[in-house]
N, C-alpha and C. Protein backbone atom coordinates (compact mmCIF):
# COMPACT_ATOMS: atom_id res chain seq x y z
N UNK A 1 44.05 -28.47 -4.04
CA UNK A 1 43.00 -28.51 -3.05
C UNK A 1 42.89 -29.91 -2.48
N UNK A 2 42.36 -29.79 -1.30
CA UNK A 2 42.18 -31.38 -0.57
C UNK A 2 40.84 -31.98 -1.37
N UNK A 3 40.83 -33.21 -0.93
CA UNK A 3 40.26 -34.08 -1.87
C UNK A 3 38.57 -33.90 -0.77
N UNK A 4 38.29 -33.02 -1.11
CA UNK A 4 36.93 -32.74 0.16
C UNK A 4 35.43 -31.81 -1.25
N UNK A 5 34.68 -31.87 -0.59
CA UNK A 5 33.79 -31.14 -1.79
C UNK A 5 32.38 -30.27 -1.24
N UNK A 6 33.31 -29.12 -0.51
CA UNK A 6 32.28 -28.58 0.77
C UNK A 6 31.10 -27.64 -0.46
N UNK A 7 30.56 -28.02 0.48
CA UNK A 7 29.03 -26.81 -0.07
C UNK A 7 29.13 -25.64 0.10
N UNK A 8 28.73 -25.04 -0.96
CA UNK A 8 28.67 -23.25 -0.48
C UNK A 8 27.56 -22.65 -0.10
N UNK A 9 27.21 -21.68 0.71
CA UNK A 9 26.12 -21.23 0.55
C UNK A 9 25.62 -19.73 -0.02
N UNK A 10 24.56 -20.23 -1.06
CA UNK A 10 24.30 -19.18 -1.65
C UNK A 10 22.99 -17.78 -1.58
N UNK A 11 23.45 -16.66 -1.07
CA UNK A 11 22.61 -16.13 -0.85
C UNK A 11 21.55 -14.85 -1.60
N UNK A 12 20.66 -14.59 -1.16
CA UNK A 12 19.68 -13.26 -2.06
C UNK A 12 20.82 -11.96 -1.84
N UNK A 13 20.17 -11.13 -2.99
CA UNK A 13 20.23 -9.87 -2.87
C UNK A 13 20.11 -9.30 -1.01
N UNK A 14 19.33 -9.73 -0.63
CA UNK A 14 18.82 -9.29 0.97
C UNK A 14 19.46 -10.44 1.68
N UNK A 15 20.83 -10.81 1.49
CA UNK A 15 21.60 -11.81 2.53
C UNK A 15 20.34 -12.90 3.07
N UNK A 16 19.76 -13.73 2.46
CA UNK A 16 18.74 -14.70 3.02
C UNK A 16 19.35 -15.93 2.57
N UNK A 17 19.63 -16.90 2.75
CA UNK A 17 20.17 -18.23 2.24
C UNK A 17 18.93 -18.79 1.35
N UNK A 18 19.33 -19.12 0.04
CA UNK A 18 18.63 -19.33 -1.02
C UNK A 18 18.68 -21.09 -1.35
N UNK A 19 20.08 -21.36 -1.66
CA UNK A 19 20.40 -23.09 -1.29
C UNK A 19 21.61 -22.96 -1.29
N UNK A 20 22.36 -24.03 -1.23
CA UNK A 20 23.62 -24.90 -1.37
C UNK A 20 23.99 -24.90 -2.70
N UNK A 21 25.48 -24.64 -2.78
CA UNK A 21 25.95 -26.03 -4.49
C UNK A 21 27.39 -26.00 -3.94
N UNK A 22 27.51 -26.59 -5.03
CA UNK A 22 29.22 -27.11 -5.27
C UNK A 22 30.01 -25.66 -4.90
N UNK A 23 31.68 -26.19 -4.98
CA UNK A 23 32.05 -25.09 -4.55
C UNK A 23 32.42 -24.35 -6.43
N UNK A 24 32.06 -25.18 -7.23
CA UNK A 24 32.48 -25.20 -8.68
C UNK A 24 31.49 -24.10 -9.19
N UNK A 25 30.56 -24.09 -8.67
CA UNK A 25 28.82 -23.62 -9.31
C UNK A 25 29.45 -22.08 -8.91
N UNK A 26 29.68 -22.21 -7.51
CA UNK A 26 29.96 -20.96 -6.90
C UNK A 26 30.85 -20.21 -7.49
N UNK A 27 32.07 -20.69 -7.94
CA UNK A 27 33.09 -19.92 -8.84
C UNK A 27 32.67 -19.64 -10.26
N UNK A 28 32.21 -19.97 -10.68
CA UNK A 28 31.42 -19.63 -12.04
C UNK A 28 30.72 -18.90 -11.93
N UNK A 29 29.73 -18.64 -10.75
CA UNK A 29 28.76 -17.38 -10.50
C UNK A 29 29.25 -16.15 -10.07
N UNK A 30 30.36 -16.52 -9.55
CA UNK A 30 31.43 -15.28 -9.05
C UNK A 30 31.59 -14.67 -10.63
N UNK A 31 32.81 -15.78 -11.50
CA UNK A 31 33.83 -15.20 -12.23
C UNK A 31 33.08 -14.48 -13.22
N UNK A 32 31.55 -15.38 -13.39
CA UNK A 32 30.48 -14.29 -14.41
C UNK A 32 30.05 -13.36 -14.22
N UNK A 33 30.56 -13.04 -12.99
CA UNK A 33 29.93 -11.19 -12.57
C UNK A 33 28.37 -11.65 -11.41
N UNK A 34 28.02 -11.98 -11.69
CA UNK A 34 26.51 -12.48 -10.95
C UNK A 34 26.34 -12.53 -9.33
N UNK A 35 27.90 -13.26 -8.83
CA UNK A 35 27.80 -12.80 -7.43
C UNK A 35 28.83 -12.10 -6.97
N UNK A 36 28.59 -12.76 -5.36
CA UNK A 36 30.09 -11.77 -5.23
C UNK A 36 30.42 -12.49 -3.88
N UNK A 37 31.69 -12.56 -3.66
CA UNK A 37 31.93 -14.16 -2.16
C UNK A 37 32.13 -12.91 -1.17
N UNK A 38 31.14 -13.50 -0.16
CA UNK A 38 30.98 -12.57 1.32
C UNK A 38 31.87 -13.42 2.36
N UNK A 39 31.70 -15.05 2.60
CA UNK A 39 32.79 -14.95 3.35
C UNK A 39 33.57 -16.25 2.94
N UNK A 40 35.38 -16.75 3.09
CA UNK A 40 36.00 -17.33 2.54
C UNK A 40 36.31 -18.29 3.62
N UNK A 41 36.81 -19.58 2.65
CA UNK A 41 37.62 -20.29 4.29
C UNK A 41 38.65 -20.15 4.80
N UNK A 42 39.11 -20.39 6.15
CA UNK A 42 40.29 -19.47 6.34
C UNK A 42 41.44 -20.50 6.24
N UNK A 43 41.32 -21.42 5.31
CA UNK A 43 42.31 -22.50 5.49
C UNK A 43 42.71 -23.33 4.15
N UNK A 44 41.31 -23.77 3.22
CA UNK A 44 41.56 -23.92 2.08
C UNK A 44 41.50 -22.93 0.86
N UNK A 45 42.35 -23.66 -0.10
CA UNK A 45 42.31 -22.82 -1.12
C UNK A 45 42.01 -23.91 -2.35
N UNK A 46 41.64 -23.06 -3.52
CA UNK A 46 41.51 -23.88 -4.77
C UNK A 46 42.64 -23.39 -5.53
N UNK A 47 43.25 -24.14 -6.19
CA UNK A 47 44.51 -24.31 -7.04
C UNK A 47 44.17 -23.46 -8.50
N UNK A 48 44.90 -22.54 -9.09
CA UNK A 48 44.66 -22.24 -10.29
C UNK A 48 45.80 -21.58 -11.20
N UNK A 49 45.44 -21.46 -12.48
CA UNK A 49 47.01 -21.31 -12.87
C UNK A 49 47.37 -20.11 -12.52
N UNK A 50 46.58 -19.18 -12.14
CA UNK A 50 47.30 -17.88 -11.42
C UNK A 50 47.53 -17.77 -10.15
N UNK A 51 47.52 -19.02 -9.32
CA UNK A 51 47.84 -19.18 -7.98
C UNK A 51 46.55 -19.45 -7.66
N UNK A 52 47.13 -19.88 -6.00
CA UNK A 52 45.58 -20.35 -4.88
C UNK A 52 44.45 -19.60 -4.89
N UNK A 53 43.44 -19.15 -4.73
CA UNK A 53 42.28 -18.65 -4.63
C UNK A 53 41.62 -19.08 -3.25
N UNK A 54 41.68 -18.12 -2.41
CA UNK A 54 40.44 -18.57 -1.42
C UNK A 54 39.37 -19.51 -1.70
N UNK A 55 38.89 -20.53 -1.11
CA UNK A 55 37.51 -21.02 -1.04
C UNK A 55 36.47 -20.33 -0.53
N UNK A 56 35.52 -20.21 -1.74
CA UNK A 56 33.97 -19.21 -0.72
C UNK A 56 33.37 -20.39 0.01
N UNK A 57 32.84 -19.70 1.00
CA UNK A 57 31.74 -20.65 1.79
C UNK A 57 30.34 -20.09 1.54
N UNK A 58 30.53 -18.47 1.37
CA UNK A 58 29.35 -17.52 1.37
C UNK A 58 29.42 -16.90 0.08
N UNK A 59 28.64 -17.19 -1.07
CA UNK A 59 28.26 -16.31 -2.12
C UNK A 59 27.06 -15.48 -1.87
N UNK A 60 27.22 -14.38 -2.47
CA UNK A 60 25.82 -13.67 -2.93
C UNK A 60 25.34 -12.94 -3.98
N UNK A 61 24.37 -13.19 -4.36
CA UNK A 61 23.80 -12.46 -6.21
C UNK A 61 24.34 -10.85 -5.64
N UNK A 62 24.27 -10.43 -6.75
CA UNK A 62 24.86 -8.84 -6.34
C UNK A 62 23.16 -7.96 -7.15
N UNK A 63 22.44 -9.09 -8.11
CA UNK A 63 21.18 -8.23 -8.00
C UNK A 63 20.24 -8.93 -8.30
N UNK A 64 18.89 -8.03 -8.23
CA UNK A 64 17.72 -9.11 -8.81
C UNK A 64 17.67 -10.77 -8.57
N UNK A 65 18.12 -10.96 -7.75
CA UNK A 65 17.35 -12.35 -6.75
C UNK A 65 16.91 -12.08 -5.30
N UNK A 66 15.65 -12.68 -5.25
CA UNK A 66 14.89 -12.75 -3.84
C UNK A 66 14.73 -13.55 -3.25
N UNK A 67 14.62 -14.38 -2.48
CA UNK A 67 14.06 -15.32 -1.46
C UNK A 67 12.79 -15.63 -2.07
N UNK A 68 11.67 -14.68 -1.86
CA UNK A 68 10.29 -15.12 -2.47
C UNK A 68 10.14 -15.41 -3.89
N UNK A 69 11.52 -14.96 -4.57
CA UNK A 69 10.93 -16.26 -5.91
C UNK A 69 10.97 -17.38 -5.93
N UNK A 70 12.51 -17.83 -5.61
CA UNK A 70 12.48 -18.81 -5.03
C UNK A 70 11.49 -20.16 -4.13
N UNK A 71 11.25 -19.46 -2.99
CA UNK A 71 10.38 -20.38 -2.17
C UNK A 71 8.73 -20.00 -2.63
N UNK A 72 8.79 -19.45 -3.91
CA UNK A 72 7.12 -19.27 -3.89
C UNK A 72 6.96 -20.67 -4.81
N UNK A 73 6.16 -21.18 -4.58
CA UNK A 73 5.20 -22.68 -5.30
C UNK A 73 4.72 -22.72 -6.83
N UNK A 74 5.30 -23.75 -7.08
CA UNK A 74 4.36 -23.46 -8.78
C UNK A 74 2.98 -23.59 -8.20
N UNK A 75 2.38 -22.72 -9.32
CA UNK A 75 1.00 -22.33 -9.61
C UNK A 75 0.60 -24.19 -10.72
N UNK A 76 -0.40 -24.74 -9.66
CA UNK A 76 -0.80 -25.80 -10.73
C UNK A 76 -1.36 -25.67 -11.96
N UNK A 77 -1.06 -26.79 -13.09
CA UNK A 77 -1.31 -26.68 -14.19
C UNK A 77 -2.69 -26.52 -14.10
N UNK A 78 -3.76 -25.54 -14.79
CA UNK A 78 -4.83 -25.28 -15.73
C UNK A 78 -5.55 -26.82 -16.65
N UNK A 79 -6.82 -27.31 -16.10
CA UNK A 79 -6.78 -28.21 -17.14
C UNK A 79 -7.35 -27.61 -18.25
N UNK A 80 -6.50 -27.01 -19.02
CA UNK A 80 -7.49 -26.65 -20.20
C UNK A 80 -7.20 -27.82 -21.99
N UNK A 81 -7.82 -27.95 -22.54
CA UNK A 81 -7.93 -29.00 -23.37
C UNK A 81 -6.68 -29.69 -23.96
N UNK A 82 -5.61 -28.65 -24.43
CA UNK A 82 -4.07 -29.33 -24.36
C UNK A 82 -3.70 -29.58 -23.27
N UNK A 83 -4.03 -29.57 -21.80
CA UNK A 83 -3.53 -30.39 -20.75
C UNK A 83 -4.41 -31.59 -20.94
N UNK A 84 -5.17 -31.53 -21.02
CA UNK A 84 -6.44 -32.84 -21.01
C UNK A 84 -5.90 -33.84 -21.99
N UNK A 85 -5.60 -33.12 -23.38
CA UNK A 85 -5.19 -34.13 -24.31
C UNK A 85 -4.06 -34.89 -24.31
N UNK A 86 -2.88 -33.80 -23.60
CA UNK A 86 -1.37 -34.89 -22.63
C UNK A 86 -1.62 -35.59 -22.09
N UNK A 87 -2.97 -35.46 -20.72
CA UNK A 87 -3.31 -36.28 -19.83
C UNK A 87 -3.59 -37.50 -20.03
N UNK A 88 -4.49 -37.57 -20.90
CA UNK A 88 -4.78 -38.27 -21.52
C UNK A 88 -4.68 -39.47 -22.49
N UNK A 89 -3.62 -38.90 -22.93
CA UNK A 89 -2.71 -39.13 -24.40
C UNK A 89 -3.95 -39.65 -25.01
N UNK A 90 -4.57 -38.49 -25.74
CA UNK A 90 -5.76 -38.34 -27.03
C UNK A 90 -6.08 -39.23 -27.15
N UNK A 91 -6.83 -40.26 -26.07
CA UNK A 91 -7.70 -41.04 -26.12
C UNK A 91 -8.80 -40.66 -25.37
N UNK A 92 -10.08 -41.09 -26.03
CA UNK A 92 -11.71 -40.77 -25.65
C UNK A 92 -11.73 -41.85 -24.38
N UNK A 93 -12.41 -41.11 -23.34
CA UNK A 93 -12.06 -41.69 -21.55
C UNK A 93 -13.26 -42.84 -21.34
N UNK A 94 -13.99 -43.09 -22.34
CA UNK A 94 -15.61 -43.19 -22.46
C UNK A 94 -15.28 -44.68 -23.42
N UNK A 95 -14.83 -45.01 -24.70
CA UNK A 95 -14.68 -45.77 -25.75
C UNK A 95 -13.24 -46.39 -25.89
N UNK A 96 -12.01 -45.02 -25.60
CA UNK A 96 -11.00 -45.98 -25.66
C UNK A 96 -10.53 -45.55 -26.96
N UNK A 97 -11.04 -45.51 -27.82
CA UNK A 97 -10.44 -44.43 -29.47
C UNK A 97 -9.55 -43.24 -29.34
N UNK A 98 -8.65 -43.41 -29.89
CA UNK A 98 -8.18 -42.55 -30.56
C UNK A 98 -8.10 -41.43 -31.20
N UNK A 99 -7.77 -39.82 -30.81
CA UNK A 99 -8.35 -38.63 -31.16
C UNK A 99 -7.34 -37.82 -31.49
N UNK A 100 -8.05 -36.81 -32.25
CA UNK A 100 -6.84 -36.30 -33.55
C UNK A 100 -7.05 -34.60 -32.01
N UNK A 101 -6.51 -33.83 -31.97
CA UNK A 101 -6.40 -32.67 -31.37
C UNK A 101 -7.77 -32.05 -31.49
N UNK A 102 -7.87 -31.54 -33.00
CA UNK A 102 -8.75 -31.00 -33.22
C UNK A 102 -10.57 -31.64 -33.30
N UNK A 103 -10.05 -32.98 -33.28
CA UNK A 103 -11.90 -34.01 -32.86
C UNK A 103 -12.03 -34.01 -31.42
N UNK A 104 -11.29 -33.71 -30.47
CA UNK A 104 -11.21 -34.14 -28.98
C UNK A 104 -12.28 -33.26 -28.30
N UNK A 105 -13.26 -33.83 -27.82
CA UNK A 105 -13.99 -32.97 -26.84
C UNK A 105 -13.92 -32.89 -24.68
N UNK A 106 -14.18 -31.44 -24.74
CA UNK A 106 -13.81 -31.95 -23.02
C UNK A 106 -15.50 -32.31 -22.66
N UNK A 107 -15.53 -32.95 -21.60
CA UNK A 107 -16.50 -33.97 -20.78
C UNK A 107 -16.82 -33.65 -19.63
N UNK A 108 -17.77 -32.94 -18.75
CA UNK A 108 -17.36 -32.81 -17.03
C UNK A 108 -18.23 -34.32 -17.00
N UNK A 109 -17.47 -35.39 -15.80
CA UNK A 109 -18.17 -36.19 -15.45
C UNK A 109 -19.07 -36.39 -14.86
N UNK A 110 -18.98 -35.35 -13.67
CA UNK A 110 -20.84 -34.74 -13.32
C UNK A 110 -20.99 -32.91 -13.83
N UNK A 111 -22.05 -33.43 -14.44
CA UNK A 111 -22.04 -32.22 -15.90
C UNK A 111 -22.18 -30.54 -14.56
N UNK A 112 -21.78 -29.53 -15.62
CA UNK A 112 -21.83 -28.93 -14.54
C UNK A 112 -23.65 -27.89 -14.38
N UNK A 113 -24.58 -28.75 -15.08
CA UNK A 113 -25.29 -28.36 -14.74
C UNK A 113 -26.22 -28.91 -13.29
N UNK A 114 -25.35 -29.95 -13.12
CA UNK A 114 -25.76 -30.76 -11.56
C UNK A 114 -24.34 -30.16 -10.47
N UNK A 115 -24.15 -29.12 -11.09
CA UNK A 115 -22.96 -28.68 -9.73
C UNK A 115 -21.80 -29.26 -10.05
N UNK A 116 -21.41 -29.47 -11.47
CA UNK A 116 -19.98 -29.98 -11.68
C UNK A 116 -18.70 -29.03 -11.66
N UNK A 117 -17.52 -28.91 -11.34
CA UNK A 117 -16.74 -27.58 -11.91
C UNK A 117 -15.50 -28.13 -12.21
N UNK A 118 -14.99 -26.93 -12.83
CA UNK A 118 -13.61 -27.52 -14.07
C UNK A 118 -12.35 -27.36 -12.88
N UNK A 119 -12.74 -28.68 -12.61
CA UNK A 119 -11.96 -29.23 -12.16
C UNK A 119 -10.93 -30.26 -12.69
N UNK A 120 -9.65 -30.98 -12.50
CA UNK A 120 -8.99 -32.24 -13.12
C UNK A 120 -9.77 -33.60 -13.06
N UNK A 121 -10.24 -33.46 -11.69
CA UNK A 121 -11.04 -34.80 -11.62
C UNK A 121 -12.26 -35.03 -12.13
N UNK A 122 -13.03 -33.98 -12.50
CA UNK A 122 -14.35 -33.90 -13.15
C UNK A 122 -14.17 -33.87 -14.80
N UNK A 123 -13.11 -33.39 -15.58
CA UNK A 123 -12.92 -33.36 -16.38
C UNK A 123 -12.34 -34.68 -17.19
N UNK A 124 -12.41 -35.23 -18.45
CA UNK A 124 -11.91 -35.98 -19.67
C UNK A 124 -12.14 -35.49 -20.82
N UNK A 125 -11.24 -36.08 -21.38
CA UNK A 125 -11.42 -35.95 -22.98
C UNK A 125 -12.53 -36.44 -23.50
N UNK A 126 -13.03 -36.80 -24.72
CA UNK A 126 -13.97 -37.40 -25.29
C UNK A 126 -14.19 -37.56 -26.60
N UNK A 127 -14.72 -38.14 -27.55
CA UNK A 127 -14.91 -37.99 -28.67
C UNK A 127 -16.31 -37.71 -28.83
N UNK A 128 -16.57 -37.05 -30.04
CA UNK A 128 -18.01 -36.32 -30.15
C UNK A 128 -19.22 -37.23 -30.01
N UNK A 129 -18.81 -38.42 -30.16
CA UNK A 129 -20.41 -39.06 -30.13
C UNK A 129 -20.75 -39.46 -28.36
N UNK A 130 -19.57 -40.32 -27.98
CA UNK A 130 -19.51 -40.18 -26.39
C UNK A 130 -20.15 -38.86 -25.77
N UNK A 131 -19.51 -37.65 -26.02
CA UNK A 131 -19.72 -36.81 -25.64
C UNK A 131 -21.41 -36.24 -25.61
N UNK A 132 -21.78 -36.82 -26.87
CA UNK A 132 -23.06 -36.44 -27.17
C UNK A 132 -24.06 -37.44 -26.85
N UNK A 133 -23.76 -38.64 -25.89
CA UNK A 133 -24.38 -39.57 -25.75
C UNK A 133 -24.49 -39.35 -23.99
N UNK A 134 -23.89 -39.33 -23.63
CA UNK A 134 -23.56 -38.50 -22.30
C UNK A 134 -24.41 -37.22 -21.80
N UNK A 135 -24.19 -36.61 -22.64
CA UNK A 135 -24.93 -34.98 -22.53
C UNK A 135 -24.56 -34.32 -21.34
N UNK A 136 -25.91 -34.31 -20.39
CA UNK A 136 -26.04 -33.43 -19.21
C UNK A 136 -26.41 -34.61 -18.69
N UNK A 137 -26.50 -35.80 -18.63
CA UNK A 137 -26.65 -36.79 -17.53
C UNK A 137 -25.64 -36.79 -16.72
N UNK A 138 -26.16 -37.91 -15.74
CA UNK A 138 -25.14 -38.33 -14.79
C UNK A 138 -24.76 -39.82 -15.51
N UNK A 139 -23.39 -39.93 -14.75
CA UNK A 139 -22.66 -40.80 -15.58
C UNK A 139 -23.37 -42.87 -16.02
N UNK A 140 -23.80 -42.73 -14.41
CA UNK A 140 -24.76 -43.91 -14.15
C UNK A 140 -25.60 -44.13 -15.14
N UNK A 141 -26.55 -42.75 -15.53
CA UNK A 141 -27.56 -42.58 -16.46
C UNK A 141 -27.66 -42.70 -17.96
N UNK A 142 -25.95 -42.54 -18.16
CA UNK A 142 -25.21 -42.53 -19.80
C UNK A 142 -25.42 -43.53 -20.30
N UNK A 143 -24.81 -44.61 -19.40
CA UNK A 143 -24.59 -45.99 -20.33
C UNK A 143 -23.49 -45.95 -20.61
N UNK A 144 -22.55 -45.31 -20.18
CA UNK A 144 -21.04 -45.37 -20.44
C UNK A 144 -20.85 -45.34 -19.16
N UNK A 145 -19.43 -46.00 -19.55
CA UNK A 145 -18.16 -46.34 -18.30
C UNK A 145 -17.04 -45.67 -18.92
N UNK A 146 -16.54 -44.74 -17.44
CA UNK A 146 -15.32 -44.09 -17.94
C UNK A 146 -14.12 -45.16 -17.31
N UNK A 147 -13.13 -45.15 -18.18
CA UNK A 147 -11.86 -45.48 -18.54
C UNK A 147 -10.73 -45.68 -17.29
N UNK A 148 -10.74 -44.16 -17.44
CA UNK A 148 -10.01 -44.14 -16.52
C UNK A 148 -10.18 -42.81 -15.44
N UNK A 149 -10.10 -42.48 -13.99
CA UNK A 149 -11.03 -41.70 -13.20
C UNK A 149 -9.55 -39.99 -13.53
N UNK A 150 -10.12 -38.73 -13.80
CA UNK A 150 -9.42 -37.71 -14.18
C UNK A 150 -8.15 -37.82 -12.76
N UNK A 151 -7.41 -37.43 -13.04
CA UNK A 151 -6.31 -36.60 -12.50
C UNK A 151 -5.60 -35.39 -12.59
N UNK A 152 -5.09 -34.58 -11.63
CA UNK A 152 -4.26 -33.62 -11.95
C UNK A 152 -2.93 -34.22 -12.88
N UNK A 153 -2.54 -33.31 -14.41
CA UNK A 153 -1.00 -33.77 -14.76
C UNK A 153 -0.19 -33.08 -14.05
N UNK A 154 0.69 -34.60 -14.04
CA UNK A 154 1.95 -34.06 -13.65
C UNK A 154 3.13 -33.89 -14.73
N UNK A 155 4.87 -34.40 -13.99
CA UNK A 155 5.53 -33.96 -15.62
C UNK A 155 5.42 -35.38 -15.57
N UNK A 156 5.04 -36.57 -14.39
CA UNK A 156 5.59 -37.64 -14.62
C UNK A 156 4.87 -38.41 -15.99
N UNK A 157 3.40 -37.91 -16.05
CA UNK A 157 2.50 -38.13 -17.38
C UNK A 157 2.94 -38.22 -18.28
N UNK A 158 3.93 -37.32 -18.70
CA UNK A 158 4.46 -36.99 -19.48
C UNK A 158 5.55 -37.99 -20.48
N UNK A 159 5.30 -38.09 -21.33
CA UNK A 159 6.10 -39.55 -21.80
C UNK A 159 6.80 -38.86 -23.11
């Protein structure tokens, strides 16, 4: 084969263009049964020990792939208390200590009995006395300073 490294394109069950890859990806998805090459180039070939092989330009799954799985969006992470405690990395947002999984409390920063909701940004971790020093105030009113202001996690959090 020439020293070139064209893209293939790969398509749904319903002929929709899904993405690009190598022309390498593409022969592997072929030879595993998975697709099937709709159209070839009419000029190169790939070298193999049973002779030349057409180059695909056009693959396609032969089942069960769609377009809309694909282009549908992750669903954002849930802050529920093991996201909080990644977020976090099990430190109290309030003191700065150190928290075991099972001591960690969640916090809304404006409580949600003043209209707070579980939200990422309203939410922290906490440790029980923070937590209980805090209450249903507003944050001004606590006597605590939070740490650091909530965020959505991402994977970059992630350490």
């Amino acid at each position: 084969m020439q020293s070139m490294n064209p893209n293939v394109y790969v398509l749904s069950t319903g002929f929709e263009q899904l993405y690009t890859t190598s022309w390498q990806h593409a022969i592997s998805i072929v030879v595993g049964g998975k697709a099937e090459v709709i159209e070839e180039h009419p000029s190169v070939t790939i070298g193999c020990v049973d002779g030349p092989i057409p180059m695909p330009v056009k693959v396609r799954f032969k089942q069960g792939v769609f377009a809309g799985a694909f282009n549908r969006p992750r669903k954002p992470r849930k802050p529920t208390r093991k996201n909080l405690y990644i977020r976090d990395r099990g430190t109290c947002q309030y003191c700065g200590d150190k928290l075991t999984y099972e001591n960690s409390t969640i916090d809304h920063v404006l409580p949600k009995s003043k209209g707070g909701e579980d939200k990422w940004e309203n939410i922290v971790l906490a440790c029980a006395p923070c937590n209980y020093q805090k209450g249903s105030k507003l944050l001004a009113d606590s006597g605590l300073t939070l740490l650091n202001a909530g965020q959505a996690r991402t994977k970059l959090m992630i350490n």
